[in-house]
N, C-alpha and C. Protein backbone atom coordinates (compact mmCIF):
# COMPACT_ATOMS: atom_id res chain seq x y z
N UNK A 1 -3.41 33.31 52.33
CA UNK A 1 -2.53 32.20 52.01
C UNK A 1 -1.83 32.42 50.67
N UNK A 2 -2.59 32.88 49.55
CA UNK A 2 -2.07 33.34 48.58
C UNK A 2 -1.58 34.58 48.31
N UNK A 3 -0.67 35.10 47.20
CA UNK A 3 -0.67 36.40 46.81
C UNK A 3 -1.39 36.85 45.42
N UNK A 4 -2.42 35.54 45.36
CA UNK A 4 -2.61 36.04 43.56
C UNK A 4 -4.25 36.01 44.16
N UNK A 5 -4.57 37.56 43.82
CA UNK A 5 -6.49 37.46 43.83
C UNK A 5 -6.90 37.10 42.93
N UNK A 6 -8.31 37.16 42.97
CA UNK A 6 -8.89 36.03 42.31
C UNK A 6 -9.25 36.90 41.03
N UNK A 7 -8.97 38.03 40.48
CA UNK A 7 -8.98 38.47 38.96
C UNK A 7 -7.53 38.12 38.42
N UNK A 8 -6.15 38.23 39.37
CA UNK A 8 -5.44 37.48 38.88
C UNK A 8 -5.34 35.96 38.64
N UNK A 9 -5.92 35.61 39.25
CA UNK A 9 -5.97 34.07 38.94
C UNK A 9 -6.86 34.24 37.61
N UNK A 10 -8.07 34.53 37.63
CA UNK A 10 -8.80 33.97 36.69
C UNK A 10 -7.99 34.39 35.18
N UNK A 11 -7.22 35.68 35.57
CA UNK A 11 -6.34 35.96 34.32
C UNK A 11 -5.57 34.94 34.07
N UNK A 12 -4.90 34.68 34.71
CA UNK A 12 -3.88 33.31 34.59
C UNK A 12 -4.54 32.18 33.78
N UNK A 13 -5.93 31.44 34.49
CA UNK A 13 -6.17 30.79 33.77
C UNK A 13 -6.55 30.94 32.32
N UNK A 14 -7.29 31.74 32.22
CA UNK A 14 -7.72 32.22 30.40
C UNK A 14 -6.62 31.80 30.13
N UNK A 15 -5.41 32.97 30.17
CA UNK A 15 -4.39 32.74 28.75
C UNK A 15 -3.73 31.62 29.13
N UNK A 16 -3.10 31.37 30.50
CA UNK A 16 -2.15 29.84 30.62
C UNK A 16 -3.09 28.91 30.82
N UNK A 17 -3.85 28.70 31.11
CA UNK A 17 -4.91 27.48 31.95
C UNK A 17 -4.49 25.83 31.54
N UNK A 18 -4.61 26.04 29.71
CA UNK A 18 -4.64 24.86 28.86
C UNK A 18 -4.01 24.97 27.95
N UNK A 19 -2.50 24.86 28.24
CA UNK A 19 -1.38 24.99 27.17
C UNK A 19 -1.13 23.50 26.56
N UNK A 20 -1.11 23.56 24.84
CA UNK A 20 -0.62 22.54 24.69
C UNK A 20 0.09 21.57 25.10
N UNK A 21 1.24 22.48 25.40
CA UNK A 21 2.71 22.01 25.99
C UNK A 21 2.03 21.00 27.93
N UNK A 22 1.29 21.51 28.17
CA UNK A 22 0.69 20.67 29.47
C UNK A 22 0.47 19.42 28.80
N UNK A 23 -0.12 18.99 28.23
CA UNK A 23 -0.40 17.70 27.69
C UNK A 23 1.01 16.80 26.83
N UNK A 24 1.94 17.75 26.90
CA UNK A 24 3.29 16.78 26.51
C UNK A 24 4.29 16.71 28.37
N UNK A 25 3.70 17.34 29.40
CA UNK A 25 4.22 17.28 30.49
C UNK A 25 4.77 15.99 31.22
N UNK A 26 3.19 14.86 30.94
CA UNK A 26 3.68 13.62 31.31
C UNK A 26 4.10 12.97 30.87
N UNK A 27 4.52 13.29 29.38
CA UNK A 27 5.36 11.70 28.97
C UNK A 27 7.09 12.14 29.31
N UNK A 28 6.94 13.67 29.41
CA UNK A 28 8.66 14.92 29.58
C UNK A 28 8.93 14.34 30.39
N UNK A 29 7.78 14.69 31.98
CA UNK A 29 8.17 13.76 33.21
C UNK A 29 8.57 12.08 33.66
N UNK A 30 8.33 11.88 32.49
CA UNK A 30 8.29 10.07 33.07
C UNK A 30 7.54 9.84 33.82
N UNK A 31 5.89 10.01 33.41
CA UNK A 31 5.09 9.54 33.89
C UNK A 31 4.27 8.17 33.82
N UNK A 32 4.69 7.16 35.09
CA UNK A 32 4.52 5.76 34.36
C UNK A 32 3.13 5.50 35.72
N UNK A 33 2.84 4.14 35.08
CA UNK A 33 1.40 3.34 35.59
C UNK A 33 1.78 3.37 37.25
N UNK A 34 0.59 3.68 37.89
CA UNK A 34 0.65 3.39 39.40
C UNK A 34 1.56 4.47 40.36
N UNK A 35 2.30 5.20 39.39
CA UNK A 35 3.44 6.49 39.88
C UNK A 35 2.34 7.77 40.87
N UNK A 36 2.65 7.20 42.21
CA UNK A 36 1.84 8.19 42.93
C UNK A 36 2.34 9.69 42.57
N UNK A 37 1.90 10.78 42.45
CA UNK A 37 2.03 12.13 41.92
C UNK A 37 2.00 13.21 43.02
N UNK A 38 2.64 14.00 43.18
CA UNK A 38 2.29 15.31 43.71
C UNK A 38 2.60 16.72 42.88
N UNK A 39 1.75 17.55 42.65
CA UNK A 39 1.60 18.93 41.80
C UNK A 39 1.95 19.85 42.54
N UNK A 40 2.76 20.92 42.83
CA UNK A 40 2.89 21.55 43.03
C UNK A 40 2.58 22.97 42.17
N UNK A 41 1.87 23.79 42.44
CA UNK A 41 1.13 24.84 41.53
C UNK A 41 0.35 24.62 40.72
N UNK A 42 -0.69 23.89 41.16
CA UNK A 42 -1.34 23.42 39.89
C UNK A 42 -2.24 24.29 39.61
N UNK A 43 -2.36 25.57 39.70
CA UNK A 43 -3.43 26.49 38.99
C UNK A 43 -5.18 25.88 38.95
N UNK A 44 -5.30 26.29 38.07
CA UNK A 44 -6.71 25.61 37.13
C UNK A 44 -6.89 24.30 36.92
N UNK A 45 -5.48 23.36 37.22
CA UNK A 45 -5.80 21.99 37.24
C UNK A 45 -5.64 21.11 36.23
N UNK A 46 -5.75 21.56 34.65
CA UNK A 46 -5.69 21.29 33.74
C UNK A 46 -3.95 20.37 33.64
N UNK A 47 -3.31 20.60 33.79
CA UNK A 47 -2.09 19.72 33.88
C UNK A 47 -2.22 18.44 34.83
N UNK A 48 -2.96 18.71 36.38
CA UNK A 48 -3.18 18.01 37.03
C UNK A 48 -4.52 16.52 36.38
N UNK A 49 -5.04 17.22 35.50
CA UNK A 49 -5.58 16.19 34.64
C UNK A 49 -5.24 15.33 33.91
N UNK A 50 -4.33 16.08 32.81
CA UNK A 50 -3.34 15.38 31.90
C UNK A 50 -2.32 14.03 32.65
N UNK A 51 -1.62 14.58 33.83
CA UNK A 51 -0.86 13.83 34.92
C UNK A 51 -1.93 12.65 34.90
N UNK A 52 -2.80 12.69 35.79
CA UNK A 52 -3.51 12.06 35.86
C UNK A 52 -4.20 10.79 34.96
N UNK A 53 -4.47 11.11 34.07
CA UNK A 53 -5.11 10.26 32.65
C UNK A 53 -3.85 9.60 32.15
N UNK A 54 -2.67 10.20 32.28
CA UNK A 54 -1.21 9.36 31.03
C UNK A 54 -1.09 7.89 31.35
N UNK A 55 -1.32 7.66 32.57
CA UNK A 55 -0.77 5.90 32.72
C UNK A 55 -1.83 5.47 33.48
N UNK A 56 -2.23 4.45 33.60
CA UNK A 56 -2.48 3.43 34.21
C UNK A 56 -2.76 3.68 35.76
N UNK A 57 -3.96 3.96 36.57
CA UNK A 57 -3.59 3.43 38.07
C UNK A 57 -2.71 4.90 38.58
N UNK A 58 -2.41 6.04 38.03
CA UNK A 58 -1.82 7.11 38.45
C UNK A 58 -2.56 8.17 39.12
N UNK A 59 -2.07 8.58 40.76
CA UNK A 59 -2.97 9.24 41.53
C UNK A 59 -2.35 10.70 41.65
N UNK A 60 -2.63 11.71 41.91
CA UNK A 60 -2.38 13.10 41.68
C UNK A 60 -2.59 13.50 43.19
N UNK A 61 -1.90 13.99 43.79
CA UNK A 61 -2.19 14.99 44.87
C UNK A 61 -1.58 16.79 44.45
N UNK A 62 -3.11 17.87 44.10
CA UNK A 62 -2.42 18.97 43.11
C UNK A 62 -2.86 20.11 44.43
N UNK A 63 -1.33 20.73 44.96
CA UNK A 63 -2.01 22.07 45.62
C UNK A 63 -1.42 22.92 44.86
N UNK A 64 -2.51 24.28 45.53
CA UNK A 64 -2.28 25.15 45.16
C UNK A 64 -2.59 26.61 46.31
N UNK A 65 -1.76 27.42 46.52
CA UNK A 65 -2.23 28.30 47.98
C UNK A 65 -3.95 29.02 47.32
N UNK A 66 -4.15 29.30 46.04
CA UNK A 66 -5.05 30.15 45.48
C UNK A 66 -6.42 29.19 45.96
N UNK A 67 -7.19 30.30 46.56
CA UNK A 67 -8.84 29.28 46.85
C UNK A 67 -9.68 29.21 45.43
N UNK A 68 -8.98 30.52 44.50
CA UNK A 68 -9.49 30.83 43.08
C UNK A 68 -9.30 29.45 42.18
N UNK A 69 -8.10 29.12 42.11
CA UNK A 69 -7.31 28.22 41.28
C UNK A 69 -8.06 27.15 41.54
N UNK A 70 -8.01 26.78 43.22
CA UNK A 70 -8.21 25.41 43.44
C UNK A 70 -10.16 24.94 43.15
N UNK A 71 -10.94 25.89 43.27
CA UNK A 71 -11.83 26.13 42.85
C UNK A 71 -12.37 26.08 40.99
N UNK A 72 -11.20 26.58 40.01
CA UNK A 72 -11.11 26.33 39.08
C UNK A 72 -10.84 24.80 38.98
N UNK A 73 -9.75 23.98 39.25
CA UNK A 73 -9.41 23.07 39.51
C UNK A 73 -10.36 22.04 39.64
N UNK A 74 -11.29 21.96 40.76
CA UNK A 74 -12.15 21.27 41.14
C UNK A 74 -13.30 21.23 40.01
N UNK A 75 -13.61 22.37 39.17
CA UNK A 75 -14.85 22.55 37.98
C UNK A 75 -14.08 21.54 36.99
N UNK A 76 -12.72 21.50 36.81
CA UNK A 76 -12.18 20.78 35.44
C UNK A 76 -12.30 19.38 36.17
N UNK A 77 -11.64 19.06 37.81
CA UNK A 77 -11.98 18.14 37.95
C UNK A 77 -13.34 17.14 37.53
N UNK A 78 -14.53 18.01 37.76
CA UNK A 78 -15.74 17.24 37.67
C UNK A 78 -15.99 16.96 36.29
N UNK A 79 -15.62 17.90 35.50
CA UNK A 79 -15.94 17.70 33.95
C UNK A 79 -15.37 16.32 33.72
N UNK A 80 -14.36 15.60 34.16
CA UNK A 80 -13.62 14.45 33.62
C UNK A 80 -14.18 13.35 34.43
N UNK A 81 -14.66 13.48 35.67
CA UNK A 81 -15.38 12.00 36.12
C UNK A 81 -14.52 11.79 36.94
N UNK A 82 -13.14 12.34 37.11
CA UNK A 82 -12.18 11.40 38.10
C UNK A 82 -12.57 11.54 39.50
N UNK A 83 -12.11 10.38 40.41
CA UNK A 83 -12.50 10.10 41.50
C UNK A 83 -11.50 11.42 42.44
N UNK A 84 -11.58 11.04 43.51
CA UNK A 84 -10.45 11.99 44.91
C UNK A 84 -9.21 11.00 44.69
N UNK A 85 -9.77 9.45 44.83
CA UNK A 85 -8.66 8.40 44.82
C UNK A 85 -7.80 8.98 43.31
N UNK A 86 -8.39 9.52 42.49
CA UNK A 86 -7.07 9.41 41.25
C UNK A 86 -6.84 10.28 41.05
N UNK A 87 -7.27 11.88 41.87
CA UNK A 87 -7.33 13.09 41.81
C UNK A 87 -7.59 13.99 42.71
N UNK A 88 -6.95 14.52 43.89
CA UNK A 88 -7.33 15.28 44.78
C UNK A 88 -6.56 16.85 44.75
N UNK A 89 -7.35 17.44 45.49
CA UNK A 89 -7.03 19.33 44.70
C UNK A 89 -6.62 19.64 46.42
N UNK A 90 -5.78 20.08 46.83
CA UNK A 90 -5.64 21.01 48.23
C UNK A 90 -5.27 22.04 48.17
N UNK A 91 -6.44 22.98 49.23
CA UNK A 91 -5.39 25.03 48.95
C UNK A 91 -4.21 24.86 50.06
N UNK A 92 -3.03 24.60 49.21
CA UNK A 92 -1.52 24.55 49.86
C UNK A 92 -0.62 25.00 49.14
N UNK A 93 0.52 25.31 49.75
CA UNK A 93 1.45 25.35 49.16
C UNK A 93 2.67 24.76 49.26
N UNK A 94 3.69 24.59 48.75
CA UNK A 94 4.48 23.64 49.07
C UNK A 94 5.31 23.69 50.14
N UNK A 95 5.08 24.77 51.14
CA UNK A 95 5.56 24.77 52.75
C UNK A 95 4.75 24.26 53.48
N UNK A 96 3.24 24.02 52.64
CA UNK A 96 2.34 22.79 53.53
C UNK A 96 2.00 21.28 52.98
N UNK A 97 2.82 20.67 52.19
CA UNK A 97 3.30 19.63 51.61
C UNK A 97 2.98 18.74 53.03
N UNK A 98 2.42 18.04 52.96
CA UNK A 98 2.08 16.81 54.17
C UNK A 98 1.49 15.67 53.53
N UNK A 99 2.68 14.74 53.30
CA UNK A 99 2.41 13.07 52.86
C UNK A 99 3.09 12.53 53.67
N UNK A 100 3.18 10.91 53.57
CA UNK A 100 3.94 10.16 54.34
C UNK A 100 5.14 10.06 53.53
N UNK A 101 6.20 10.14 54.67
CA UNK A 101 7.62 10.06 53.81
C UNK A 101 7.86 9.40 53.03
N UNK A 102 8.64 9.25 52.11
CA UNK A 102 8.67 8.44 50.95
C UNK A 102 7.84 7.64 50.57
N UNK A 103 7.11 8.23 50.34
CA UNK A 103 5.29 7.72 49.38
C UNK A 103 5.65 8.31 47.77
N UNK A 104 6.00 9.09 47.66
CA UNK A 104 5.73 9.86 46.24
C UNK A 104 6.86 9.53 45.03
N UNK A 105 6.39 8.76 44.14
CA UNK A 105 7.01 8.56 43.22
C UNK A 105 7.98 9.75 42.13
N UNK A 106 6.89 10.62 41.91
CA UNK A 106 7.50 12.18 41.19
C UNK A 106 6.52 13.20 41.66
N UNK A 107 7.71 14.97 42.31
CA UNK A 107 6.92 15.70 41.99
C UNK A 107 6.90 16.39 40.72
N UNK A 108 6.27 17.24 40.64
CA UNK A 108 5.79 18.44 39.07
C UNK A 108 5.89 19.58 40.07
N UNK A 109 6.41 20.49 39.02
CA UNK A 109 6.58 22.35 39.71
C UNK A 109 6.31 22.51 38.28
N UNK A 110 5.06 22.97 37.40
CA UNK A 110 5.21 23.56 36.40
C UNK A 110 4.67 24.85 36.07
N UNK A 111 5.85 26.25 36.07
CA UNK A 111 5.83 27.41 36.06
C UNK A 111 5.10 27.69 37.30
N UNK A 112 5.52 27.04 38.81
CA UNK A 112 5.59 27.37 40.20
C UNK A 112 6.76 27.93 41.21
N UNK A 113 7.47 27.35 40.44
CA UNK A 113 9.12 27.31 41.74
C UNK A 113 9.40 28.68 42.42
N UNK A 114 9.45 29.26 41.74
CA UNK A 114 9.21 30.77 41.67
C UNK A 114 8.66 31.76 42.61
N UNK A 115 7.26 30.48 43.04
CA UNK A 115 6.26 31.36 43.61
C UNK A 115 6.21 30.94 44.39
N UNK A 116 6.86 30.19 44.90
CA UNK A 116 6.54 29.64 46.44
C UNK A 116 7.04 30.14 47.53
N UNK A 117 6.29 30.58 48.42
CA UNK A 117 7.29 31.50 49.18
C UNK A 117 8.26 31.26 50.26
N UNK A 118 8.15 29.89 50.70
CA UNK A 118 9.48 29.36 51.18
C UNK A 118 10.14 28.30 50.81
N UNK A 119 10.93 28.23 49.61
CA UNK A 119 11.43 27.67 48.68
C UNK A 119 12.74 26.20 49.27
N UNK A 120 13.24 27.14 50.39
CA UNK A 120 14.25 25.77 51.30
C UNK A 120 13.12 24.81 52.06
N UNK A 121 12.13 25.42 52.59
CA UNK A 121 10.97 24.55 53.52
C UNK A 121 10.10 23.95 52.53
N UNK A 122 9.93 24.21 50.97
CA UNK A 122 8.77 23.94 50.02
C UNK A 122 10.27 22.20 49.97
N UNK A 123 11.23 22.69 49.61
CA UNK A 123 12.58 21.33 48.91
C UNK A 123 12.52 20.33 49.83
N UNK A 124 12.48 20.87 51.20
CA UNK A 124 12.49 20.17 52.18
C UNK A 124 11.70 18.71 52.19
N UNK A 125 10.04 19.68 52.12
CA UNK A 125 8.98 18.68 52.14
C UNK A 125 9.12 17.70 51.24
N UNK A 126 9.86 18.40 49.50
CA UNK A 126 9.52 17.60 48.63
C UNK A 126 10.38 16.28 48.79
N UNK A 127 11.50 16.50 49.03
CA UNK A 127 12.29 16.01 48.99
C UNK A 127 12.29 14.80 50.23
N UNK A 128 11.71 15.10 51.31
CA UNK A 128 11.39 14.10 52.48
C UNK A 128 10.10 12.80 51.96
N UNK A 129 9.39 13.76 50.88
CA UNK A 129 7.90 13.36 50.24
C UNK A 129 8.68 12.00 49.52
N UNK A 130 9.28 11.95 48.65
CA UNK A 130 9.67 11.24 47.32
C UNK A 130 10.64 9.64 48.00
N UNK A 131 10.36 8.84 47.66
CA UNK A 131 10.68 7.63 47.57
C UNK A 131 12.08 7.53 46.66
N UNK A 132 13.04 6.59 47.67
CA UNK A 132 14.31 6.35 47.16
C UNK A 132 14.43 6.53 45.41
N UNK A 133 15.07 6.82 44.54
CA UNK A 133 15.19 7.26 43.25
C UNK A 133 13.39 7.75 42.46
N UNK A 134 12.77 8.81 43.57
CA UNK A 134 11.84 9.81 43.03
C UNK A 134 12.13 10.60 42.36
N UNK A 135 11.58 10.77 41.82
CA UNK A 135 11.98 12.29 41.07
C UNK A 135 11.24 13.83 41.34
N UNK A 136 11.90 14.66 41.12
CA UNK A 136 11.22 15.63 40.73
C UNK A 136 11.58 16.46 39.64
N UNK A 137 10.45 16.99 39.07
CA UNK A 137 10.53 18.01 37.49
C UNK A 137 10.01 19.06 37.55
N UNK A 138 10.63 20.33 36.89
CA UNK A 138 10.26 21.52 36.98
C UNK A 138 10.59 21.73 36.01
N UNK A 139 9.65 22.77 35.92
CA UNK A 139 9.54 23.84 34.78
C UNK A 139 9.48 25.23 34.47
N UNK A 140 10.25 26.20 33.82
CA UNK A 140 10.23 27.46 34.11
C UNK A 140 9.82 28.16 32.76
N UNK A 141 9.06 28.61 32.46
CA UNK A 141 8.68 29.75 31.19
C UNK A 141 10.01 30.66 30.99
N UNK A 142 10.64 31.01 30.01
CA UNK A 142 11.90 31.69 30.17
C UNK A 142 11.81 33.10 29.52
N UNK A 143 10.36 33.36 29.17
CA UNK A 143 9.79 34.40 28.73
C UNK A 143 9.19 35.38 29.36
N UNK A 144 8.44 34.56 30.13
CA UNK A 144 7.81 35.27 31.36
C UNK A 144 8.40 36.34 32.18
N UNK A 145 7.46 37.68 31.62
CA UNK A 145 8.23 38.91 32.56
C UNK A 145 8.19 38.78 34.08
N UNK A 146 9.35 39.34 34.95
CA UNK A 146 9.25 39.24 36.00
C UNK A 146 8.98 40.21 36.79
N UNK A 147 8.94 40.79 38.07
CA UNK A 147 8.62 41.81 38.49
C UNK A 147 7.30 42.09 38.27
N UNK A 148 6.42 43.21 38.62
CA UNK A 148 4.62 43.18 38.17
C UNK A 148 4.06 43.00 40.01
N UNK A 149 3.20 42.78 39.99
CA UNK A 149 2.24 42.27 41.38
C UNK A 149 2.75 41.51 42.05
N UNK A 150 2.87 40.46 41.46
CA UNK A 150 2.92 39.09 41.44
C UNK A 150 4.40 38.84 42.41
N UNK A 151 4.56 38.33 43.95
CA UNK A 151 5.79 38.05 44.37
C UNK A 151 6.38 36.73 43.37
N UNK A 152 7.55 36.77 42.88
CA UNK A 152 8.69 36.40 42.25
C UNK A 152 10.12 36.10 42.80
N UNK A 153 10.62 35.26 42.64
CA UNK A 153 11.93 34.38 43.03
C UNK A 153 12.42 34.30 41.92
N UNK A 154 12.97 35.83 41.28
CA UNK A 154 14.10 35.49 39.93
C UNK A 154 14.96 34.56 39.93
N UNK A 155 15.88 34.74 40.89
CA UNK A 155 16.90 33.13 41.15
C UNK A 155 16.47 31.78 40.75
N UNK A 156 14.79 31.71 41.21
CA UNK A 156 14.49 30.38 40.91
C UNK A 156 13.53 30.08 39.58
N UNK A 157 13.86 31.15 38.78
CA UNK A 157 13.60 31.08 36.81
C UNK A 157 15.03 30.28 36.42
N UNK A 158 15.84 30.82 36.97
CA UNK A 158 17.26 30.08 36.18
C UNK A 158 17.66 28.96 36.69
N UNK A 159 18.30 28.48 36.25
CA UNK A 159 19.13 26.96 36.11
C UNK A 159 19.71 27.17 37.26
N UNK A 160 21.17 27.85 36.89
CA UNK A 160 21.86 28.20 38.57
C UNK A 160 21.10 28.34 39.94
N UNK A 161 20.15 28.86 39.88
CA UNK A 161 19.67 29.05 41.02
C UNK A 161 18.75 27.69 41.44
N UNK A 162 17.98 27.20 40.52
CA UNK A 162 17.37 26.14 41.13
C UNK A 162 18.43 24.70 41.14
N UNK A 163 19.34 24.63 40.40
CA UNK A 163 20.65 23.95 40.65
C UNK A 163 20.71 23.53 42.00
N UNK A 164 21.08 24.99 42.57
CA UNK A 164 21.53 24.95 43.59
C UNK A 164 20.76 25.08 44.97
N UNK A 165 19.39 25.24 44.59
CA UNK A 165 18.66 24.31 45.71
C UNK A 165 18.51 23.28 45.89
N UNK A 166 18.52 22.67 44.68
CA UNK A 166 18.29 21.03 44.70
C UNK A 166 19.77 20.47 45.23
N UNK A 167 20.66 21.14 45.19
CA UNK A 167 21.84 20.71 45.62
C UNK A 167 21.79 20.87 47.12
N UNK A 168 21.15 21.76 47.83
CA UNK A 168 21.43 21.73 49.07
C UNK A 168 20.25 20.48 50.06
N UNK A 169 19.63 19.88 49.43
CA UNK A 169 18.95 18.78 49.84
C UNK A 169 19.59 17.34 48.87
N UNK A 170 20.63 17.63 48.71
CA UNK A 170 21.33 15.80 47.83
C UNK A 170 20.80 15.70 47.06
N UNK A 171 19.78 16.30 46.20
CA UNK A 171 19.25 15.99 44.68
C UNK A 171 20.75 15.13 43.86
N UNK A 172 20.13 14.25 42.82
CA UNK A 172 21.28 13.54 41.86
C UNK A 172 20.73 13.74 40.76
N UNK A 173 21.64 13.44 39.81
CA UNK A 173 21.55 13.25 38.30
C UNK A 173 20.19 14.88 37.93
N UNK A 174 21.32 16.06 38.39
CA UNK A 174 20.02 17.22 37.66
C UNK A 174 20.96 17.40 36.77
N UNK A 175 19.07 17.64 35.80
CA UNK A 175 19.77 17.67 34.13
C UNK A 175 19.07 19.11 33.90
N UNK A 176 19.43 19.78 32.83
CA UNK A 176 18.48 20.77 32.36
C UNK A 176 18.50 20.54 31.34
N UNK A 177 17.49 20.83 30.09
CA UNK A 177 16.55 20.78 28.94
C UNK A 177 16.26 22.03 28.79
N UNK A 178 16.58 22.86 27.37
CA UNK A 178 15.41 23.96 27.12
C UNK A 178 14.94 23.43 25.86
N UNK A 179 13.27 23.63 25.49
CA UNK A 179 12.66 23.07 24.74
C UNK A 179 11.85 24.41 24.26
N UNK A 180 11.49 24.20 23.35
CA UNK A 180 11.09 25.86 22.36
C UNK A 180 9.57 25.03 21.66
N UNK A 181 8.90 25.64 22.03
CA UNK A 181 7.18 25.14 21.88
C UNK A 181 6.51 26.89 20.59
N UNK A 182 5.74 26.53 20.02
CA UNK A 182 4.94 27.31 19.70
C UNK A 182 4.17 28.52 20.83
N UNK A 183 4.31 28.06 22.07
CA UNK A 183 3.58 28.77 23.50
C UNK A 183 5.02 29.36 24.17
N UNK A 184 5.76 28.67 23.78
CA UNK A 184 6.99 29.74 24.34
C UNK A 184 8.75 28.65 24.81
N UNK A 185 9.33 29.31 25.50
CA UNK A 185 10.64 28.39 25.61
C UNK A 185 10.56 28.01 26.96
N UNK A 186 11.06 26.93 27.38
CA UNK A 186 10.86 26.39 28.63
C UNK A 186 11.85 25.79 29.03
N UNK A 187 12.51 26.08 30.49
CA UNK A 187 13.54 25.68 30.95
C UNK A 187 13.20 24.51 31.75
N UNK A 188 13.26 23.07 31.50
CA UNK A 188 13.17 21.69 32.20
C UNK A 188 14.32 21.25 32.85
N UNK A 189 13.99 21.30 34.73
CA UNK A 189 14.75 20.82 35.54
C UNK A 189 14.57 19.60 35.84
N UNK A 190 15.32 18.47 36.03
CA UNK A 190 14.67 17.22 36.45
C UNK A 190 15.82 16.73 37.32
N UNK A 191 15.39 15.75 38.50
CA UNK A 191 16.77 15.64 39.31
C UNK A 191 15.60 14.04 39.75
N UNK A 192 17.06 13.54 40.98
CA UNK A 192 16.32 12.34 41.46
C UNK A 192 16.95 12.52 42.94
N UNK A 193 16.09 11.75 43.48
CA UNK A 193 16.40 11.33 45.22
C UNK A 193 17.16 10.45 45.16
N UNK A 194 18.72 10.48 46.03
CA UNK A 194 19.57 9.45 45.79
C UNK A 194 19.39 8.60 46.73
N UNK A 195 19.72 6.91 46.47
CA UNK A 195 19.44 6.09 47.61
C UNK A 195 20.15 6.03 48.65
C-alpha cells in the first residue's frame, strides 16, 4: 500500500516527526471548536495531535498508506489519552478517503501532496469530503530534495501545479503563503469549497 519501508519511515519520523512549525499548523489552518478534521499524511501523528488539542470539541480523522507511520501514530496517540471519537489513525491514502459527503469541515496535506499516488482521485475524494465553504490546506517543504527512493510528484511541490489541481475540481479563493521557519521554508496552499 505504501512506498516508504519501515526504516524509511522511522527515518522520517526522527528528523521530521515533531517540528515546531506542526504546532503553529492549527491556528495557519483555521482551526476552530467542533471543526470535524481530516489528515491527510499524517506520518507519526504528531501534527494529528496538535490538530486535535487546538479547539474545543475538534475530531481528527489522520491516514496514512504507511502500517510503520500509522503504528507510530497510534504510540503518540496513547501517550495523550485521546479517545477514537477525537482521534482516529487509518492505513489509507487519500485515493481511499471514505467519509460521508460533506461532513468535513477542513482538510490538512502537510508535506503529503506529493506523495500521493493518485492525486486527481486523492482531490476528488477531498473535495466530495468537505462541506459547502470547507477548506482545505497544504503544505509543501520548499527545501526538500526531490528525486531519491521515495516516489515524488515534483509538479505538486509548486504552486502552479497544485493551483491547478485544485482548479480542476472548483476550488475558490486559493491563496499561497511562503513562510520561512527556523526548520525550513514552506509553501502554504489554502483554497475553499465553493457553495
Amino acid at each position: 500500500m505504501s512506498h516508504w519501508s519501515k526504516e524509511q519511515a522511522l527515518a522520517y519520523d526522527q528528523q521530521w516527526g515533531e517540528l515546531a512549525f506542526h504546532r503553529q499548523i492549527p491556528s495557519l489552518a483555521g482551526v476552530s471548536d467542533n471543526d470535524n478534521i481530516v489528515e491527510i499524511g499524517c506520518g507519526g501523528g504528531f501534527l494529528s495531535v496538535c490538530l486535535t488539542t487546538y479547539a474545543q470539541g475538534a475530531s481528527v480523522l489522520a491516514l496514512d498508506p504507511s502500517a510503520k507511520m500509522i503504528e507510530l501514530a497510534n504510540k503518540r496517540k496513547q501517550q495523550t489519552g485521546l479517545s477514537d471519537a477525537q482521534l482516529k489513525f487509518l492505513q489509507a491514502g487519500a485515493e481511499s478517503l471514505n467519509v460521508q459527503a460533506e461532513s468535513i469541515d477542513l482538510v490538512v496535506a502537510a508535506f503529503s501532496l506529493h506523495h500521493w499516488s493518485d492525486a486527481e482521485l486523492g482531490m476528488q475524494l477531498v473535495f466530495n469530503s468537505l462541506k459547502s465553504e470547507g477548506k482545505i490546506w497544504l503544505c509543501e517543504d520548499m527545501n526538500t530534495p526531490t528525486g531519491g527512493a521515495l516516489k515524488v510528484n515534483d509538479n505538486l511541490k509548486a504552486f502552479a501545479g497544485i493551483k491547478q489541481l485544485l482548479k480542476q475540481f472548483a476550488f475558490s479563493n486559493i491563496e499561497k503563503r511562503l513562510l520561512a521557519t527556523p526548520e525550513g521554508e514552506f509553501l502554504i496552499v489554502q483554497a475553499t469549497k465553493a457553495t
